[in-house]
C-alpha atoms as a PDB file:
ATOM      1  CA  UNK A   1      20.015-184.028 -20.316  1.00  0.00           C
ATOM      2  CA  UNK A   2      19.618-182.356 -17.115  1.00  0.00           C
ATOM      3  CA  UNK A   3      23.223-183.024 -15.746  1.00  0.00           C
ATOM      4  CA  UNK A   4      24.313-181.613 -19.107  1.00  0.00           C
ATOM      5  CA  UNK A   5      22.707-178.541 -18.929  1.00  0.00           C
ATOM      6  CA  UNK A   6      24.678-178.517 -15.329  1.00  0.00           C
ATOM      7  CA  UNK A   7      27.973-179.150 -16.443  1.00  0.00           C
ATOM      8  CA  UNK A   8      27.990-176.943 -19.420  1.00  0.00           C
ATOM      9  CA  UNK A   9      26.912-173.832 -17.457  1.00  0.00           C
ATOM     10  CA  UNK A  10      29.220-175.311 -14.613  1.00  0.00           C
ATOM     11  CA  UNK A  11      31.738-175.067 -16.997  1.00  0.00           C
ATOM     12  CA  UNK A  12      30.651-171.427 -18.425  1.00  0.00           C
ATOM     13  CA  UNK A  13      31.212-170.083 -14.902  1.00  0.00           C
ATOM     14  CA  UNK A  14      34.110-171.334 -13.949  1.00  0.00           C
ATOM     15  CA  UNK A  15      35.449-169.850 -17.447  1.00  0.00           C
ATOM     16  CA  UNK A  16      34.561-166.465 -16.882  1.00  0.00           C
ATOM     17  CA  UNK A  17      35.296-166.276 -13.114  1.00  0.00           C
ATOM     18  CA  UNK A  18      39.270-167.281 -14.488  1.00  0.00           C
ATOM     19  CA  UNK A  19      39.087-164.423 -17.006  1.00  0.00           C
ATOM     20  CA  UNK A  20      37.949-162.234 -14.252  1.00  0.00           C
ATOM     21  CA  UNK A  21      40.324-163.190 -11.852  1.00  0.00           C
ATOM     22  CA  UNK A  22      43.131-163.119 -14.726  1.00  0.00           C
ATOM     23  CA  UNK A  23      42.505-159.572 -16.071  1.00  0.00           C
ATOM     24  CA  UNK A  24      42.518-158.290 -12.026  1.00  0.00           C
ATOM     25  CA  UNK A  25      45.791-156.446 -11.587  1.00  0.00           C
ATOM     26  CA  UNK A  26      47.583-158.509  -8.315  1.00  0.00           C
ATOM     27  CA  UNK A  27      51.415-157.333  -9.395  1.00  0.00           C
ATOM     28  CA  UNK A  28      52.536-154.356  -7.069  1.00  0.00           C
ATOM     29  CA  UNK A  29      55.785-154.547  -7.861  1.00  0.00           C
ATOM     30  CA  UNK A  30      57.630-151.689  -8.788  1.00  0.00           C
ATOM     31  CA  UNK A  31      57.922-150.945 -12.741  1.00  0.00           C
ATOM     32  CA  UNK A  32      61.518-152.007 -14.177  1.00  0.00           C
ATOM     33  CA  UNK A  33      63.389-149.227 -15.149  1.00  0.00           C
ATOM     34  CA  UNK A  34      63.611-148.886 -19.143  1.00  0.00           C
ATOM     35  CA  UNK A  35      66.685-146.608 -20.510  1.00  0.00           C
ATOM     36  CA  UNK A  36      65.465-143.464 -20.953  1.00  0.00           C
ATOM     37  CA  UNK A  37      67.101-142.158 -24.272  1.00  0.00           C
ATOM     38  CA  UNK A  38      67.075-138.062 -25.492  1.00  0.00           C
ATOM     39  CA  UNK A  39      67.333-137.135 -29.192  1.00  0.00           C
ATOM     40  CA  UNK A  40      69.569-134.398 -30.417  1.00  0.00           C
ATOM     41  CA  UNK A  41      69.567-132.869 -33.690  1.00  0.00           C
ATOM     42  CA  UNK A  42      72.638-130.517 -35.114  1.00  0.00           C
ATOM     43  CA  UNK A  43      71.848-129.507 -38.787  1.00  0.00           C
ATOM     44  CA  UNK A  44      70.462-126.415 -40.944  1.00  0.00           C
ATOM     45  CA  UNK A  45      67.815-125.900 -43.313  1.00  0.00           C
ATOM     46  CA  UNK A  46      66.754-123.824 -46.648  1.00  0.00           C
ATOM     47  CA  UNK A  47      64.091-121.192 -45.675  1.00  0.00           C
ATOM     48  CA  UNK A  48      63.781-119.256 -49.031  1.00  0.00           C
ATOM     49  CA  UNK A  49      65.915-120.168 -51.757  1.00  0.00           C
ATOM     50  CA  UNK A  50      65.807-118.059 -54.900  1.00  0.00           C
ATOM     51  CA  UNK A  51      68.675-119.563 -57.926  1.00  0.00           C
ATOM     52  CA  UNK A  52      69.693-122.464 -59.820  1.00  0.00           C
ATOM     53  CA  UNK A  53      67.620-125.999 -58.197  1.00  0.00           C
ATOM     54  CA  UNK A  54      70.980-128.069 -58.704  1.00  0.00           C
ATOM     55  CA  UNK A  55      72.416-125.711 -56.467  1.00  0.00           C
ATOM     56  CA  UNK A  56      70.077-125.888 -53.651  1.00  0.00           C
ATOM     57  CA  UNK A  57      70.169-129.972 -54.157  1.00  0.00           C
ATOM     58  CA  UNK A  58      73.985-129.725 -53.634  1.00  0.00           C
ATOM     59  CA  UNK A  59      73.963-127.939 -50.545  1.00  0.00           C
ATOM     60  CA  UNK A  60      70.772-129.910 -49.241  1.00  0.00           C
ATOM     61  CA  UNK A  61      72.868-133.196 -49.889  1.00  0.00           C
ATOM     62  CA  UNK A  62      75.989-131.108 -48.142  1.00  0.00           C
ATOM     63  CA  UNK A  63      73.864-130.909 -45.323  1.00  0.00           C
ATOM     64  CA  UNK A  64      72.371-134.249 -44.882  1.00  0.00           C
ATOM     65  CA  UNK A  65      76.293-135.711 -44.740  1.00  0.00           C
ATOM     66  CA  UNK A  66      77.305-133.356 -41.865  1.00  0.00           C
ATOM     67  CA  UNK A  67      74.889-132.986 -40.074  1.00  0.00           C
ATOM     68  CA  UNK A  68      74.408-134.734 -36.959  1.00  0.00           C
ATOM     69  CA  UNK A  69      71.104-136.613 -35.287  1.00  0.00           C
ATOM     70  CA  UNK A  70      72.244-138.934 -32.400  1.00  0.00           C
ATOM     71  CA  UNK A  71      70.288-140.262 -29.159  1.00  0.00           C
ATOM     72  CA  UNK A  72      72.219-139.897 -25.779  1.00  0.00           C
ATOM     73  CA  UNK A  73      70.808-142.470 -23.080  1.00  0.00           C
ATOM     74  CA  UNK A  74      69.788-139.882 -19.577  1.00  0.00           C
ATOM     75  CA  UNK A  75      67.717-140.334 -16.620  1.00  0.00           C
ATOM     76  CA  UNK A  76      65.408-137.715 -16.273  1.00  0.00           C
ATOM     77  CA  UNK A  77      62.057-137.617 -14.976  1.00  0.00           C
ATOM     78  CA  UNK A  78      60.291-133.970 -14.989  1.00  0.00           C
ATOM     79  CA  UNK A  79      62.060-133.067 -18.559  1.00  0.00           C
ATOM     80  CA  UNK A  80      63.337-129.878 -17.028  1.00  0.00           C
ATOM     81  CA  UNK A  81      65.787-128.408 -18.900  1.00  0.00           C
ATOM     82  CA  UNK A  82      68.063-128.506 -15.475  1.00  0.00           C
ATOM     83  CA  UNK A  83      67.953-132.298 -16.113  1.00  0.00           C
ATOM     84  CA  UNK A  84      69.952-131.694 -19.278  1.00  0.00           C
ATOM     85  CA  UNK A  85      72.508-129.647 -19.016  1.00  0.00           C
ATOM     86  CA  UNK A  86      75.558-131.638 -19.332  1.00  0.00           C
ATOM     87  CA  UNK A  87      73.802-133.103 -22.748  1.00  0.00           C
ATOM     88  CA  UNK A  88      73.196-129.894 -24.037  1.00  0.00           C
ATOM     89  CA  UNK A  89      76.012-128.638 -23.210  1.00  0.00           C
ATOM     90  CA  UNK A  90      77.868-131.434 -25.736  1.00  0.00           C
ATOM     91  CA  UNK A  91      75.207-130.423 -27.998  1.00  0.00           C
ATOM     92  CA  UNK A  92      75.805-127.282 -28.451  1.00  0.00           C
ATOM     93  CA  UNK A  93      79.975-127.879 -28.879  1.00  0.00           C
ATOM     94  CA  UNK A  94      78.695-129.700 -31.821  1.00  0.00           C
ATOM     95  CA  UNK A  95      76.528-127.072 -33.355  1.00  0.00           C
ATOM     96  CA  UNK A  96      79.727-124.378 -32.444  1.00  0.00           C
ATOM     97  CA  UNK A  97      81.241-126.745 -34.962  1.00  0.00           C
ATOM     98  CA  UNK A  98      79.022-127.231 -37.520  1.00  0.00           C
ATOM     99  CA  UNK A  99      78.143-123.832 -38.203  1.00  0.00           C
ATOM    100  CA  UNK A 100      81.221-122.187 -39.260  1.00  0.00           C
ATOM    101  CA  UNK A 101      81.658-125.099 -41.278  1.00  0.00           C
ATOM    102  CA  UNK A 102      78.620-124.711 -43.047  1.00  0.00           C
ATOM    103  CA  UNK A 103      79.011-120.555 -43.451  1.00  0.00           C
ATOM    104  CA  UNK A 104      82.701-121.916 -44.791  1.00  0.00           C
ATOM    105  CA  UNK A 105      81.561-124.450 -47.111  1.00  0.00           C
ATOM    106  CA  UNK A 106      78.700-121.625 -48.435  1.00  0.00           C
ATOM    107  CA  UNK A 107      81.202-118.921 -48.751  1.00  0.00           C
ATOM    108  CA  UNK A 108      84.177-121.130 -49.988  1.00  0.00           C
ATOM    109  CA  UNK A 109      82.763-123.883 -52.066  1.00  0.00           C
ATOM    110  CA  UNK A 110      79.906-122.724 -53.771  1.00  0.00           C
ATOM    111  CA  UNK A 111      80.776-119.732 -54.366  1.00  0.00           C
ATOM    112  CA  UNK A 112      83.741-121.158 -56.360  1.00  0.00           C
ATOM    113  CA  UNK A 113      81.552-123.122 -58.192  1.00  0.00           C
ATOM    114  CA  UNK A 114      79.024-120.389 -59.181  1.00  0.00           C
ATOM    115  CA  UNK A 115      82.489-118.579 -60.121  1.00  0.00           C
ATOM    116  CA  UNK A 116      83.690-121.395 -62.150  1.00  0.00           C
ATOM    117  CA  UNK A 117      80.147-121.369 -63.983  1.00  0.00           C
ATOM    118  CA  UNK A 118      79.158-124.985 -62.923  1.00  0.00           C
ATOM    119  CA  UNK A 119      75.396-123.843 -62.529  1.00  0.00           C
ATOM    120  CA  UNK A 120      74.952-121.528 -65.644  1.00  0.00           C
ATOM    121  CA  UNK A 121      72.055-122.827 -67.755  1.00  0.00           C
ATOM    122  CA  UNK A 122      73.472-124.193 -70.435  1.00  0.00           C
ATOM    123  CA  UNK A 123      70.545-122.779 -72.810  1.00  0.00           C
ATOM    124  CA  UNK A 124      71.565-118.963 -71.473  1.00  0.00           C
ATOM    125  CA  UNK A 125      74.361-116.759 -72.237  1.00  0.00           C
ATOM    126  CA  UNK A 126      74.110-114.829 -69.028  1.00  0.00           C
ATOM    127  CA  UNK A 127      77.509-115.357 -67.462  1.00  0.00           C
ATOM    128  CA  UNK A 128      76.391-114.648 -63.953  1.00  0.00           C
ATOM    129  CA  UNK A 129      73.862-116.701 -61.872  1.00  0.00           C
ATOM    130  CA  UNK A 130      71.922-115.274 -59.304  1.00  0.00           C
ATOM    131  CA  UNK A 131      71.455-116.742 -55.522  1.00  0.00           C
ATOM    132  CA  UNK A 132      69.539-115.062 -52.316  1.00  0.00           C
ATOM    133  CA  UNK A 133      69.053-117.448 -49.742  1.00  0.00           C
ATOM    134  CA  UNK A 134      68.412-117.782 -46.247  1.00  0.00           C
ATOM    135  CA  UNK A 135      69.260-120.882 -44.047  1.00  0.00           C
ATOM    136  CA  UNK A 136      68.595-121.707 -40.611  1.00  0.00           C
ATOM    137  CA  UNK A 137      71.544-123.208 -38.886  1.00  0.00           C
ATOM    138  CA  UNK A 138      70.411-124.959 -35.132  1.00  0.00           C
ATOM    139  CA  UNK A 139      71.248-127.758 -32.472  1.00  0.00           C
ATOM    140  CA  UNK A 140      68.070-128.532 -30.552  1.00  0.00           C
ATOM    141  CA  UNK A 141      66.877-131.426 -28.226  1.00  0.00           C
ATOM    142  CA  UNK A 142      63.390-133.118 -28.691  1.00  0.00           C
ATOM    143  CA  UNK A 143      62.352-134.280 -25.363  1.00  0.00           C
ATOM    144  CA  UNK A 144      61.840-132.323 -22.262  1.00  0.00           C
ATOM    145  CA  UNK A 145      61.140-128.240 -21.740  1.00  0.00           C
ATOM    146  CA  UNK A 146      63.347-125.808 -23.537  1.00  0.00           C
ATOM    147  CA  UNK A 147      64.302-127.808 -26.946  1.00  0.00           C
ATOM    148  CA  UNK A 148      66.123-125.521 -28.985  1.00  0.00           C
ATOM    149  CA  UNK A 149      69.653-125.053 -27.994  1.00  0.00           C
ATOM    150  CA  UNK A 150      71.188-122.751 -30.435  1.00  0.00           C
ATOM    151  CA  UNK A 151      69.452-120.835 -33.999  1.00  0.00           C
ATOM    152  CA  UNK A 152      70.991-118.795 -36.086  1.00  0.00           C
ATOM    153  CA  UNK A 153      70.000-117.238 -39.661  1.00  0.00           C
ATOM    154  CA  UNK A 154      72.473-117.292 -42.174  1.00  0.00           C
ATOM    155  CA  UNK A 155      71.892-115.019 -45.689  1.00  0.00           C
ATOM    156  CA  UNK A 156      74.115-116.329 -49.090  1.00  0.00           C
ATOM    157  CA  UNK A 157      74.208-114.290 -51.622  1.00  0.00           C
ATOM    158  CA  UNK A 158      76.039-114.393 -55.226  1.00  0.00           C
ATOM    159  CA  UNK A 159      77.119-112.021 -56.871  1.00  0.00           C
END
């Protein structure tokens, strides 16, 4: 029973002196170098909205199919807004597109539709429908110092 007892706590230490050598950290080797990947988002949002709420779901579902979200793959390593400047620089072109399309589609399109009637309740006999809102058009980039590229407010009215 003796030479049991032995091999059993024979066995016991030679178990944990394995973990312990196994959870020692022996690999110097440099860390591999993972693609290091930026986010950039071009878009606009409601701020205060005051009119009809089909209206505001309309230009919400304008805005979710033009604008743009997209990862660019950079090296950077102090996230320094120096580091990105070519990026941003792309960035922004895209948001110097995007925003006079989206004042354009405002003034153009939905004011011809609040024109043409298409949000009039059809329980009212008010002709007009009021709108005041406020919308904030931006391009900004969520990693690294200095995020927000470009903001602007824009102000709709109708009538």
């Amino acid at each position: 029973m003796k030479s049991y007892k032995k091999a059993l706590l024979l066995l016991t230490c030679c178990v944990l002196a394995a973990i312990s050598l196994i959870s020692c950290e022996w690999d110097t080797s440099p860390e591999f170098d993972h693609p290091l990947y930026v986010t950039y988002t071009v878009s606009a949002s409601e701020s205060t909205f005051e009119g009809p709420d089909q209206l505001l779901v309309d230009i919400l579902a304008w805005i979710r199919d033009n604008h743009k979200v997209y990862d660019v793959q950079i090296d950077y390593s102090t996230g320094k807004a120096s580091e990105f400047v070519k990026t941003d620089a792309e960035a922004v072109k895209k948001y110097e597109e995007f925003a006079p399309k989206f004042k354009a589609y405002l003034e153009q399109e939905v004011t011809a539709k609040l024109k043409r009637g298409d949000y009039k309740p059809e329980d009212s006999d008010e002709a007009n429908v009021t709108v005041r809102a406020t919308f904030h058009v931006y391009a900004s980039r969520t990693q690294g110092e200095d995020g927000n590229l470009r903001y602007e407010e824009v102000k709709f009215s109708y009538p």
